[in-house]
Protein backbone atom coordinates (compact mmCIF):
# COMPACT_ATOMS: atom_id res chain seq x y z
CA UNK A 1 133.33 100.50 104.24
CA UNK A 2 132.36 98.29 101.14
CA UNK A 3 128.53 97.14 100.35
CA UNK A 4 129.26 93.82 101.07
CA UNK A 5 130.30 94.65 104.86
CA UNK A 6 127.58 96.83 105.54
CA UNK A 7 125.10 94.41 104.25
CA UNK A 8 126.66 91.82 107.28
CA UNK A 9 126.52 94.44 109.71
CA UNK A 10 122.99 95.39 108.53
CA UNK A 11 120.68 93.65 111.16
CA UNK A 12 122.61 94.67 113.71
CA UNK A 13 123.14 97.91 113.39
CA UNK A 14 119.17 97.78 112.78
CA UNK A 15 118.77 96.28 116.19
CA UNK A 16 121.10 99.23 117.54
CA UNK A 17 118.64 102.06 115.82
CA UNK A 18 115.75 100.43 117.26
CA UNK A 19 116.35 101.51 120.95
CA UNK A 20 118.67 104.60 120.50
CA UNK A 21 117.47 107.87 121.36
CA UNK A 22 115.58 109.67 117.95
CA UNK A 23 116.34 113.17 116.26
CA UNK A 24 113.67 115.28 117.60
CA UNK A 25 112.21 115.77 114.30
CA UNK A 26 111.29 112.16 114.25
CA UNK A 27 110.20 111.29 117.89
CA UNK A 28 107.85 109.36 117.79
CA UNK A 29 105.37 111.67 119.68
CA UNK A 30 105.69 115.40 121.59
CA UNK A 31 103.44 114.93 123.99
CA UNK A 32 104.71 114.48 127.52
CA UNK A 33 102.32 112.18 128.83
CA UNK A 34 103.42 109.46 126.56
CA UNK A 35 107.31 109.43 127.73
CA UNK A 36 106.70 106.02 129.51
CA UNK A 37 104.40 104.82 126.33
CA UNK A 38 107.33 105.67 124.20
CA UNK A 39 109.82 103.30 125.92
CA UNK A 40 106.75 100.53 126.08
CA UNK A 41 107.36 100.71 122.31
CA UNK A 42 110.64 100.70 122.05
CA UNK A 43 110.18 97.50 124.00
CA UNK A 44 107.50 95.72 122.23
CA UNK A 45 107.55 97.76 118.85
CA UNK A 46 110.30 98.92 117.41
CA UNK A 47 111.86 95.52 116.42
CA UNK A 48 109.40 95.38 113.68
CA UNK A 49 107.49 98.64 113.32
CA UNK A 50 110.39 100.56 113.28
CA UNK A 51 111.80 103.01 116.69
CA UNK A 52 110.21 105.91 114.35
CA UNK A 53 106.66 103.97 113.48
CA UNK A 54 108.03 104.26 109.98
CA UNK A 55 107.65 100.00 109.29
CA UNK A 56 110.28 97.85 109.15
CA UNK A 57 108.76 93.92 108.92
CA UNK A 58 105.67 95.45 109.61
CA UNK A 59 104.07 98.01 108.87
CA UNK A 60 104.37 101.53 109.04
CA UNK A 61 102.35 102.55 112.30
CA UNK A 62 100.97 106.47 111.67
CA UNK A 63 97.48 107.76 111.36
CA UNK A 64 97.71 107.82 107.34
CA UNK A 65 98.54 103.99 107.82
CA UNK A 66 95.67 103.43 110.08
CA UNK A 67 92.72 104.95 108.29
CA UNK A 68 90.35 101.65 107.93
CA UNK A 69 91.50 100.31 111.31
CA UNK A 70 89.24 102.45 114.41
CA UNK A 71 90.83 102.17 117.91
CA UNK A 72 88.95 99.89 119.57
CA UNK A 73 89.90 96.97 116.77
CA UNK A 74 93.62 98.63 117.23
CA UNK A 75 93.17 98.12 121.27
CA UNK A 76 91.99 94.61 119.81
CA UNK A 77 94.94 93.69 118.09
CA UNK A 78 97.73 94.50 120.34
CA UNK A 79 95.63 92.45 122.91
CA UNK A 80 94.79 89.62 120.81
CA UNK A 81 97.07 89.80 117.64
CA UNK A 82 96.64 89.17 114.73
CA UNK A 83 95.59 86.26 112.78
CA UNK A 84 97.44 85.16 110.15
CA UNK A 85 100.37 87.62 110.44
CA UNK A 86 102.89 87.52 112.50
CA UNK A 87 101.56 90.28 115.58
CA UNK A 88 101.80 88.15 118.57
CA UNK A 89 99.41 89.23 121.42
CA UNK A 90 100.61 91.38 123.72
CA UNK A 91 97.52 90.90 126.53
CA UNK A 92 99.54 88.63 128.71
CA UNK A 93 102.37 90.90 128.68
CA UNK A 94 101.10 94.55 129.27
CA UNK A 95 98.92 96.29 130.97
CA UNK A 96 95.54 97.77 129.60
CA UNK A 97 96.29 101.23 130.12
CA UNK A 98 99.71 100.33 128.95
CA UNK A 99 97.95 99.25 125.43
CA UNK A 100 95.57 102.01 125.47
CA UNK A 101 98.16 104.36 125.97
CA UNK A 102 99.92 102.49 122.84
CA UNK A 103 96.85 102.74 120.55
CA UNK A 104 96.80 106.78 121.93
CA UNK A 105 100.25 106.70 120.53
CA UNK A 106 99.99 105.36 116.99
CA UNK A 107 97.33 107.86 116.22
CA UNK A 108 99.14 110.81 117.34
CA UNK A 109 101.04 111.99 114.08
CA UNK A 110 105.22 112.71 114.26
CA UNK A 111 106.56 115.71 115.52
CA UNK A 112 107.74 115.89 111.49
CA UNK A 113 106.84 113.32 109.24
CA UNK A 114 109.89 112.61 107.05
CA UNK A 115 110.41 113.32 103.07
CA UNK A 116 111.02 110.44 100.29
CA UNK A 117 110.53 111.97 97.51
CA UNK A 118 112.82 111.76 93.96
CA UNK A 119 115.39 114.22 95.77
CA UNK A 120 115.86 111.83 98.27
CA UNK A 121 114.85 108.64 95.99
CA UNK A 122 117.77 109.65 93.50
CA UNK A 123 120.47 111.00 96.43
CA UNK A 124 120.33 107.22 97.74
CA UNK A 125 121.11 105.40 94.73
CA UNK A 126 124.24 103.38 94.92
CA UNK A 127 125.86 101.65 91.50
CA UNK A 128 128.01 99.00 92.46
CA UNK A 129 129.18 98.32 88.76
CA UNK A 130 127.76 99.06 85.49
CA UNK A 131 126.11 96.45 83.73
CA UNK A 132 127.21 96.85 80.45
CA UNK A 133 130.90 96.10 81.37
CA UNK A 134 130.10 92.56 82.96
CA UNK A 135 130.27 89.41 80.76
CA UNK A 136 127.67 88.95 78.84
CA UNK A 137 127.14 84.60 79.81
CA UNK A 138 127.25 83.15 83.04
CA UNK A 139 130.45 82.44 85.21
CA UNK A 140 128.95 79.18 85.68
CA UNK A 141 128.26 75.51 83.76
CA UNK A 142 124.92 74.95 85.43
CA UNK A 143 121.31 75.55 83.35
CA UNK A 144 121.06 79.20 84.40
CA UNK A 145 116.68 79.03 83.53
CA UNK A 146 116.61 75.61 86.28
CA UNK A 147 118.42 77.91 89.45
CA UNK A 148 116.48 78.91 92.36
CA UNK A 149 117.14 82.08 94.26
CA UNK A 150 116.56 80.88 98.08
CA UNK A 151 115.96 83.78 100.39
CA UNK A 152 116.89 83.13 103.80
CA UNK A 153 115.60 85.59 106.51
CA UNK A 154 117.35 83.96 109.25
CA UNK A 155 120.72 86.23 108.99
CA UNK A 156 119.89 88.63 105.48
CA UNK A 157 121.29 86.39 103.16
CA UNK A 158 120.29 84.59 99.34
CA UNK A 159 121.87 81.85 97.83
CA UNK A 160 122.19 81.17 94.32
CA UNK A 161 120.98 77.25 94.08
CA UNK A 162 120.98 74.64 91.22
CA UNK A 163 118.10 73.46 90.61
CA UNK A 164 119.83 70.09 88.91
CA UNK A 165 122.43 69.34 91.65
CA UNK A 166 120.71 70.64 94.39
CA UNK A 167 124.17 72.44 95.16
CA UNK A 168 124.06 76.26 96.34
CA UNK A 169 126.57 78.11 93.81
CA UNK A 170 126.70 81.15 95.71
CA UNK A 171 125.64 82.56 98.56
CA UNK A 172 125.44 86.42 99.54
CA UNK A 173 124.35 89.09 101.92
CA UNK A 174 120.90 91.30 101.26
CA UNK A 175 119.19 94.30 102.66
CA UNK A 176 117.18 93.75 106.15
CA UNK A 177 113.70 91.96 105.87
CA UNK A 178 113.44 91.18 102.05
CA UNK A 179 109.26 91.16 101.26
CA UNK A 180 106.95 90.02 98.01
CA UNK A 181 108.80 87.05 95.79
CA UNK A 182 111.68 88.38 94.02
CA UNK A 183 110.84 89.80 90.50
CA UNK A 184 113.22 88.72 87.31
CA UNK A 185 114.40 90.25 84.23
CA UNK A 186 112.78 88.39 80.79
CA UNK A 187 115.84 86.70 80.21
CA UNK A 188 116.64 85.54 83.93
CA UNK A 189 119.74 86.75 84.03
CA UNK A 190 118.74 89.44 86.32
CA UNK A 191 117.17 89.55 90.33
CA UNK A 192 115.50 92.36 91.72
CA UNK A 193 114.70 92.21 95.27
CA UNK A 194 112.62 94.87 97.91
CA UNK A 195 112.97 95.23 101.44
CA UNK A 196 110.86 96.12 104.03
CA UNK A 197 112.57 99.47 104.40
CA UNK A 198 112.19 100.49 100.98
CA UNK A 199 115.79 99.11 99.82
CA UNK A 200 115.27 97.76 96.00
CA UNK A 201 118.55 95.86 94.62
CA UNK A 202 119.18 94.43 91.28
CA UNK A 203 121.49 91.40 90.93
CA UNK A 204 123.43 89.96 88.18
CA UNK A 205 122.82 86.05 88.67
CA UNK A 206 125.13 85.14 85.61
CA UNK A 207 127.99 87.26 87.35
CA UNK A 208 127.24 86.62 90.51
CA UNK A 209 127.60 90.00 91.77
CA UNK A 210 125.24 93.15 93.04
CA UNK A 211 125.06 95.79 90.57
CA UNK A 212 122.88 98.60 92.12
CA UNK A 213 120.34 99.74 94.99
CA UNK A 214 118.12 102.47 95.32
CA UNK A 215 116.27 103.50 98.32
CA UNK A 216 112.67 103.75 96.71
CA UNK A 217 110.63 104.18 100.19
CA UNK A 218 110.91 104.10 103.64
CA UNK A 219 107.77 101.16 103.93
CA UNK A 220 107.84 99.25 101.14
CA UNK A 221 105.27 96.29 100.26
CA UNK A 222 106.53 94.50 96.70
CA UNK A 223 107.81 95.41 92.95
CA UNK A 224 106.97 93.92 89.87
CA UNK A 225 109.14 94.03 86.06
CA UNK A 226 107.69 95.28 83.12
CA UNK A 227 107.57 92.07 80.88
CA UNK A 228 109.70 94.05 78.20
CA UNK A 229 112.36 94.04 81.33
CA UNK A 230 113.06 98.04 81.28
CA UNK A 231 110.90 99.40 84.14
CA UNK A 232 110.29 98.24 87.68
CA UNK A 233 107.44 99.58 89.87
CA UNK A 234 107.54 99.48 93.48
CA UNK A 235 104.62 99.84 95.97
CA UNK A 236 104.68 101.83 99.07
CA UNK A 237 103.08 101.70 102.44
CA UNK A 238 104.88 104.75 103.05
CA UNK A 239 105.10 106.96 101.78
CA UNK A 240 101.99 106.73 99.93
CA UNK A 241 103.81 106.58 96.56
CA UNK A 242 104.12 104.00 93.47
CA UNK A 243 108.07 104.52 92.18
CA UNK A 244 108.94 103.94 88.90
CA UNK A 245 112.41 103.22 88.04
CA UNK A 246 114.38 102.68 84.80
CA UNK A 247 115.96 98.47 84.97
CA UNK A 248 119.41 99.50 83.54
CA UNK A 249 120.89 101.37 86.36
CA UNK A 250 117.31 101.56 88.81
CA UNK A 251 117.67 105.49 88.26
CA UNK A 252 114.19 106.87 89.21
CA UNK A 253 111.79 107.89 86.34
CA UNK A 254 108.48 108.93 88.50
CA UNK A 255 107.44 109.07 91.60
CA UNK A 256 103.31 108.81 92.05
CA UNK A 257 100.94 110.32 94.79
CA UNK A 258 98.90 108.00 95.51
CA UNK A 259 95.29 109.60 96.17
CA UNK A 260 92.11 110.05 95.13
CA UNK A 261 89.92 113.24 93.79
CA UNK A 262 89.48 114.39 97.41
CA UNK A 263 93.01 114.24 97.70
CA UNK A 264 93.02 111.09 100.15
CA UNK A 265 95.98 108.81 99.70
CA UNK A 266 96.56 105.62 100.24
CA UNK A 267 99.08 102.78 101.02
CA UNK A 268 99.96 100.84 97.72
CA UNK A 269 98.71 96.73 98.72
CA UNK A 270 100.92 95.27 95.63
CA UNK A 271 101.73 95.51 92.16
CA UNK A 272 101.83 93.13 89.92
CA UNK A 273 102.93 93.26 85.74
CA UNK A 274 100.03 92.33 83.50
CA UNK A 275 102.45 91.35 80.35
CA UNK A 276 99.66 91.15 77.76
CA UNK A 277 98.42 94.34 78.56
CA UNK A 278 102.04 96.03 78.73
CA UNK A 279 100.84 97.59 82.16
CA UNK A 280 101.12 97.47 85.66
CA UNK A 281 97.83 96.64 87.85
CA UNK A 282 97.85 97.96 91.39
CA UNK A 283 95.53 97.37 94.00
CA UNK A 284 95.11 100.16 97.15
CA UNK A 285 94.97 99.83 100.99
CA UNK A 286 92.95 102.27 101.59
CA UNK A 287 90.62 103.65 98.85
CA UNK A 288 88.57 101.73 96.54
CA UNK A 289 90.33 101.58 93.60
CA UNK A 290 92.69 99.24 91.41
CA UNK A 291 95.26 101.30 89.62
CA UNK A 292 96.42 100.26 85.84
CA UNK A 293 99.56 102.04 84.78
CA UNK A 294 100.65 101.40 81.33
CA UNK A 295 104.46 101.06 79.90
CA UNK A 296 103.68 100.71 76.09
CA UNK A 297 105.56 102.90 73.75
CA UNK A 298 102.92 105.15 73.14
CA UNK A 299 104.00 106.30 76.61
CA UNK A 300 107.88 106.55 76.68
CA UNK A 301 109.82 107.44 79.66
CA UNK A 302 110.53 110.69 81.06
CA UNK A 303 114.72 111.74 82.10
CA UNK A 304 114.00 112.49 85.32
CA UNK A 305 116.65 114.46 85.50
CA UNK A 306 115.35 116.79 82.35
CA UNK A 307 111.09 116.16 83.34
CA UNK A 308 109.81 120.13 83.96
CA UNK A 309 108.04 118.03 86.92
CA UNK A 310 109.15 114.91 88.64
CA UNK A 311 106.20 113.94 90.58
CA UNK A 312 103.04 112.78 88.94
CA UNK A 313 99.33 113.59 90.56
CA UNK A 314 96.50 111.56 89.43
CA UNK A 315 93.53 112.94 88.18
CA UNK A 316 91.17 113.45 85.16
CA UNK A 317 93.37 114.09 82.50
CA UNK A 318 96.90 113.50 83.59
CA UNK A 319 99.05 112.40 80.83
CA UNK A 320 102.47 110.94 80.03
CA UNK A 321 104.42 108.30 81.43
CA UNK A 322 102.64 105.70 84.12
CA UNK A 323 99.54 107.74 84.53
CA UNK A 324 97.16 105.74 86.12
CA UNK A 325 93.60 104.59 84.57
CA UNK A 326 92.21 104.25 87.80
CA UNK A 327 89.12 102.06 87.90
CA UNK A 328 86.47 102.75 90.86
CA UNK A 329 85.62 99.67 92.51
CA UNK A 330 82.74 98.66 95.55
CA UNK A 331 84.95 97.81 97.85
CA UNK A 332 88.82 97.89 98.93
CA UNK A 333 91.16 95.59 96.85
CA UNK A 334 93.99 93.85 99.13
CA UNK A 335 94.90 91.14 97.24
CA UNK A 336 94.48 89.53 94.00
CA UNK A 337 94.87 87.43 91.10
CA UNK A 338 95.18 87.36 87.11
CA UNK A 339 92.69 84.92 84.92
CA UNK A 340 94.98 83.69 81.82
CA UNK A 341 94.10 86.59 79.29
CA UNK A 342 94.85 89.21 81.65
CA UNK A 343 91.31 90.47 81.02
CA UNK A 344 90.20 90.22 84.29
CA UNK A 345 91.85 90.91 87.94
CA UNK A 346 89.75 88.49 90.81
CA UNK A 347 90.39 90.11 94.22
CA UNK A 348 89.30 90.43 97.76
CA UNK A 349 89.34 92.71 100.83
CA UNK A 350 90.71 91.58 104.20
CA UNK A 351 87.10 90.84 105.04
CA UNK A 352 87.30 88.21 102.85
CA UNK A 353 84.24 88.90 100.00
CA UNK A 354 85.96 88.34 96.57
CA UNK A 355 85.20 91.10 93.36
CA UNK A 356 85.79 90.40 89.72
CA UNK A 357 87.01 92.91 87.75
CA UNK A 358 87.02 93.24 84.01
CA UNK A 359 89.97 95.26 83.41
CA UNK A 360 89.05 96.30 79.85
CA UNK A 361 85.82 97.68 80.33
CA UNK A 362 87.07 99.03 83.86
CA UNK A 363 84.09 97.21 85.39
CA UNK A 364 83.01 94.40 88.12
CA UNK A 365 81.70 91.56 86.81
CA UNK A 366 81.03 89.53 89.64
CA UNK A 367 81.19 89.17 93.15
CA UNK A 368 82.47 85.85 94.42
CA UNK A 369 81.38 84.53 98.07
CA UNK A 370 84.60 83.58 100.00
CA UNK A 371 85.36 81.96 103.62
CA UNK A 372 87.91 83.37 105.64
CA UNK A 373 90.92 85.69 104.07
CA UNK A 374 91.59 83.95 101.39
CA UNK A 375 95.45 84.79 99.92
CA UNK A 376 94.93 85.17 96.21
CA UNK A 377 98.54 86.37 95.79
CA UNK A 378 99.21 82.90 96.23
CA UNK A 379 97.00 81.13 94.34
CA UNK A 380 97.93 79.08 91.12
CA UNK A 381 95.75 78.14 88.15
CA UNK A 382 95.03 74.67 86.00
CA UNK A 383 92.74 73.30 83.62
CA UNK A 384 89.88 71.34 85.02
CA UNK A 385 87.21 69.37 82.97
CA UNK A 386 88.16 71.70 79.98
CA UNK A 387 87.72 74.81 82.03
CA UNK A 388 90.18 77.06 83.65
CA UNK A 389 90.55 77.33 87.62
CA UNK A 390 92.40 78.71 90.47
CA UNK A 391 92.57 77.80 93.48
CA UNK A 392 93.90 79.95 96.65
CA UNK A 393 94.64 79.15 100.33
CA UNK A 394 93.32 80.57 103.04
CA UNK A 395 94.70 82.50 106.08
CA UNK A 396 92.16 82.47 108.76
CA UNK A 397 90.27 79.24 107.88
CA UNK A 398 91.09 75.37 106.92
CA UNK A 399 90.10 75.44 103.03
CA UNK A 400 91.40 75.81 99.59
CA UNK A 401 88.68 77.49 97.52
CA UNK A 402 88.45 76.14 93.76
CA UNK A 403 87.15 78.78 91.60
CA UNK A 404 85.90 78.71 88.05
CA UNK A 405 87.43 81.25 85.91
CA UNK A 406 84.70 81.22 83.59
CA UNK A 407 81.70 81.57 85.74
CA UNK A 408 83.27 82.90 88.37
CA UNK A 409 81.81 80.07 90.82
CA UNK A 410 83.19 77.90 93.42
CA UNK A 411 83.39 74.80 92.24
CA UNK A 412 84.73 73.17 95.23
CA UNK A 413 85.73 74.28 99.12
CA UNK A 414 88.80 71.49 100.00
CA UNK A 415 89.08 71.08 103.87
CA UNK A 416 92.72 71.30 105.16
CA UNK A 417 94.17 70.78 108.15
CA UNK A 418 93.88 74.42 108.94
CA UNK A 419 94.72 77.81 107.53
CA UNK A 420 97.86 77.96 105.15
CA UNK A 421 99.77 80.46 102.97
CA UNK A 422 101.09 79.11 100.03
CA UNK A 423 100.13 77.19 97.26
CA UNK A 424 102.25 75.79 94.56
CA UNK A 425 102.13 73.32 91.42
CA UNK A 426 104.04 72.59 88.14
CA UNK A 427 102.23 71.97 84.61
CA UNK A 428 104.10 68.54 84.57
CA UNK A 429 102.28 67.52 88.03
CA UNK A 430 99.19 65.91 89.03
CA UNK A 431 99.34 67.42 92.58
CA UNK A 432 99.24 70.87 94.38
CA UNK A 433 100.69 71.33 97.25
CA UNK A 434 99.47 73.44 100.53
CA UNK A 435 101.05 73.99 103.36
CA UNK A 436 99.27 74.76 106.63
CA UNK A 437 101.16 77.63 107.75
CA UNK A 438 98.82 79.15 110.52
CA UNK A 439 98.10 76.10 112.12
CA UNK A 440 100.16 75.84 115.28
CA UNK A 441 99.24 72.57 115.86
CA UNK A 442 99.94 71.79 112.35
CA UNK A 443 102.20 73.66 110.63
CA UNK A 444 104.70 71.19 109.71
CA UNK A 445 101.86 69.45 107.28
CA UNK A 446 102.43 70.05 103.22
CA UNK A 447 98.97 68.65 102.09
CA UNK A 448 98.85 67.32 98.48
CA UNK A 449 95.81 67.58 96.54
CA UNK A 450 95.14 65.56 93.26
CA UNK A 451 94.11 68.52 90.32
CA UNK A 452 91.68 66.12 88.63
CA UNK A 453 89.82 65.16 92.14
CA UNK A 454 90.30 67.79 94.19
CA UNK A 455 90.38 65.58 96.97
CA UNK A 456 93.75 65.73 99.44
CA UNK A 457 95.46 62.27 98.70
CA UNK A 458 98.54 62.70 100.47
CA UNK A 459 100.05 64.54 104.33
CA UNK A 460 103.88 65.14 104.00
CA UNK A 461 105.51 65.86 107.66
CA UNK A 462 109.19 67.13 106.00
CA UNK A 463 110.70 67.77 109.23
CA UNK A 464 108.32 66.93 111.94
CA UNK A 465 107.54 69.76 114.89
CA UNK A 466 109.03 72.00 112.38
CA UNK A 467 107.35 74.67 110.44
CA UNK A 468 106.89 73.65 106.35
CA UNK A 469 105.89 75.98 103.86
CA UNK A 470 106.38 77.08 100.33
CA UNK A 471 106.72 74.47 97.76
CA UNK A 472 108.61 75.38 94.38
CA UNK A 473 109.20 72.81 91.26
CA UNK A 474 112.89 72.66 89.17
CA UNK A 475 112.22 73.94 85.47
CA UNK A 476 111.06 70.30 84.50
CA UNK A 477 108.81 69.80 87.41
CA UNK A 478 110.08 66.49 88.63
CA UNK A 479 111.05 67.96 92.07
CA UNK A 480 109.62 69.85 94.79
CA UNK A 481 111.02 72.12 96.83
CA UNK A 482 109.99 72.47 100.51
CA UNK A 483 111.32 75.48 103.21
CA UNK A 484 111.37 74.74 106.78
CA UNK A 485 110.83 78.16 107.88
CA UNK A 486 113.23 77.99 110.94
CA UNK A 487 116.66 79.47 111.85
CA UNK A 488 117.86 76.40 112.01
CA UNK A 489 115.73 75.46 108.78
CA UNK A 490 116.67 73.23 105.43
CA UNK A 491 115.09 73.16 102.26
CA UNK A 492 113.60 69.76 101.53
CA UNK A 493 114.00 68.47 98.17
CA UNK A 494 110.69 65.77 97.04
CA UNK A 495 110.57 63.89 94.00
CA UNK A 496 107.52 64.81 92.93
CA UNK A 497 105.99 61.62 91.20
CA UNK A 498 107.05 59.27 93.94
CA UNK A 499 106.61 61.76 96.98
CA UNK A 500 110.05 60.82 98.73
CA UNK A 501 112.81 62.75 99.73
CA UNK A 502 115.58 63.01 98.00
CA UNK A 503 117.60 65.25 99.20
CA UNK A 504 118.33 67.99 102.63
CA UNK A 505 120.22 71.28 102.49
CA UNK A 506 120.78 72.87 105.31
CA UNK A 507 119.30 76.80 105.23
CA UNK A 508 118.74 79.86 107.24
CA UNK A 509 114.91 80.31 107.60
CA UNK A 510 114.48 79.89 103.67
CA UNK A 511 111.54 81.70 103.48
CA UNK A 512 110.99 80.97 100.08
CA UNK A 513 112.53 79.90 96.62
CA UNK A 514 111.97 81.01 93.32
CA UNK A 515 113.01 79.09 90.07
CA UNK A 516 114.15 81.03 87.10
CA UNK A 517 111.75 79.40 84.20
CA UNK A 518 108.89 79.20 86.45
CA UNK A 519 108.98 82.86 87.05
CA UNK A 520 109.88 84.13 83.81
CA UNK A 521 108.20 81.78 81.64
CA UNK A 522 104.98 82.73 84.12
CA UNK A 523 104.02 78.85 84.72
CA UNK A 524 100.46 78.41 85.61
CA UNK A 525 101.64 76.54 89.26
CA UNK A 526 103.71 79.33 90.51
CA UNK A 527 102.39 83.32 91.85
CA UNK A 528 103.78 85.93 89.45
């Protein structure tokens, strides 16, 4: 059966796995009493936490997983669900011993928790063609640094669009559940994508065509490109591992425990590339730490294949490729963002309070008072009054905080129409834009927001009573780009001096866009 074909039949033969009968090995439980609790989560569960609690859109549901969350707040969420993520409540729906008897079961560990280790990391890797034979120039006449790759989570699919003619150039099949912004190579010519289940692909834009995957983890949260373009790190929610893998062929270099020096371990949050510093940063679920792994020369790679050990255990004193310089911190790090050096990572917990970081002298600086959960990974950056800012959204309440980069202060708390989750801008712009994402009665409301005011001057409605979300700019920024985050969605192109549409392109669920130059060239309006 070729890759292509089993990428169409993908979600489908998901949906299948997700209420067949499991090996024995991986049951989700052994204990008799919960026989009727297993086929309440098949029911409810499976669809997106996987029929083996493994994770699949969300996350992996196992007692590692669920260390900072006690029962009574997990007996809280499957009632209530969760804000700002898409766990609907379930209190309407099933019974209170039925969710008690759930919570029971997503502490109780697996009959046999399964192995992902390089054996099985390396056994799944699948080259599709090597890179070196393919034309070295794109197959194409359009500006390859203005395209946009459009991921559209409505049937598994991405399309290749130009960002001058608004015309999709291709369009093709990708793993189940893609997750994080797709990460490019420096020149753009290459797309790496991760997917929920751990899938990590790398596509040749200029050929149009996929050239390898490699099954990195089972629960995967994001990857992020060296800035040199030869390594790729991925984060894991589980297992509890940060993979290294070599760009050429996505062959697997290391594979990382994740844990502390009382040997807990910990889901991976994200990792991002810190380009100055030739390093990854990674921030940790569930032990208070931020993780810098460094891919300078003075550490070259190990053959995995000839390393006399393939798995790499931090600790005082490890050396050699991507050990981590792991800095203690206060408090958990879930999310977070870069000032303009790289000097300094500005994060926050999921309780919100906000911790700066300098990453040079592996100290906090600062702490910085936040409302609500404020979602840094999507915050951008500008100049204001001479001084440099960013500004994030915010998940749980209506505000964009403005924060000084200097002083660390808030300069400014911007009332929205309620909570959002992405925030966008161009260098060539006056405006930002914010979308109001987790706002039912709202959520078809892009809110613009003059950069030298910071007041909101302008409410777009792109497709009214439809959800809006997730602005991108072309290379030049004189257009935005808007996703209607529906099956039946569009992406809604806005001139972005005169605030008028100019064009619709019909999408499925584009649940966001990503232009070439932006990413690569790291523009100050965009996440990286």
């Amino acid at each position: 059966m070729s890759a292509p074909l089993i990428h169409k039949l993908l979600p489908s033969l998901i949906v299948m796995l997700a209420s067949a009968v499991l090996p024995a090995a991986w049951a989700v439980t052994d204990k008799p009493l919960t026989a009727d609790t297993n086929k309440v989560y098949q029911t409810h569960c499976a669809s997106c936490h996987g029929a083996d609690r493994l994770g699949g859109t969300g996350p992996a549901l196992l007692p590692g997983n669920l260390g900072r969350l006690r029962r009574p707040d997990a007996i809280k969420t499957i009632t209530e669900g969760r804000q700002a993520t898409q766990m609907p409540a379930y209190g309407a729906s099933l019974t209170a011993q039925e969710i008690t008897a759930l919570t029971e079961l997503i502490y109780t560990p697996l009959v046999k928790t399964p192995s992902w280790g390089m054996d099985e990391i390396r056994a799944s890797r699948v080259e599709h063609v090597k890179a070196e034979n393919l034309p070295s120039k794109p197959v194409f006449t359009a500006d390859p640094l203005n395209l946009f790759v459009v991921v559209e989570l409505g049937d598994h699919h991405a399309t290749i669009l130009d960002g001058d003619k608004f015309e999709p150039i291709t369009r093709f099949p990708t793993r189940y559940a893609l997750h994080g912004g797709p990460k490019f190579s420096p020149d753009g010519r290459y797309v790496y994508f991760a997917s929920r289940d751990g899938w990590v692909a790398k596509y040749d834009i200029w050929n149009l065509t996929l050239v390898a995957e490699i099954r990195a983890g089972i629960n995967t949260r994001n990857l992020a490109v060296s800035s040199d373009g030869r390594f790729a790190l991925v984060a894991n929610y589980f297992p509890h591992t940060l993979v290294a893998l070599d760009t050429r062929d996505l062959s697997p270099i290391r594979v990382i425990d994740v844990k502390d020096d009382s040997g807990k371990s910990s889901r991976v949050s994200a990792v991002y590339d810190a380009a100055p510093r030739k390093s990854f940063i990674a921030a940790l679920k569930d032990i208070a730490e931020v993780w810098e792994l460094s891919y300078a020369e003075k550490t070259p790679p190990v053959d995995a294949d000839r390393a006399p050990d393939n798995r790499l255990t931090p600790g005082l004193g490890v050396k050699g490729p991507f050990a981590p310089r792991r800095i203690q911190l206060d408090d958990y790090l879930d999310d977070f963002f870069f000032d303009p050096a790289y000097d300094h990572v500005f994060g926050s917990s999921r309780g919100g309070q906000g911790q700066v970081v300098n990453l040079n002298s592996g100290r906090k600086t600062a702490d910085v008072g936040l409302p609500g959960l404020p979602h840094l990974g999507s915050g951008i950056s500008w100049s204001y009054q001479g001084r440099p800012v960013m500004a994030t959204p915010n998940l749980k309440d209506g505000v964009v905080s403005v924060i000084d980069m200097k002083s660390w202060q808030t300069i400014k708390q911007i009332p929205t129409l309620g909570p959002g989750f992405f925030m966008r801008s161009h260098e060539k712009t006056p405006y930002a834009w914010v979308d109001v994402f987790n706002d039912k009665k709202n959520n078809d409301v892009i809110q613009i927001i003059d950069k030298k005011t910071l007041e909101i001057v302008k409410q777009l409605k792109p497709s009214p009573g439809k959800i809006a979300a997730h602005t991108e700019f072309t290379r030049d920024g004189k257009y935005a780009v808007v996703s209607i985050w529906e099956i039946d969605g569009e992406l809604v192109i806005y001139d972005a001096v005169t605030l008028e549409v100019v064009k619709r392109i019909k999408m499925k669920k584009p649940s966001g866009k990503y232009n070439v130059f932006n990413k690569i060239s790291r523009s100050e309006g965009t996440s990286h």
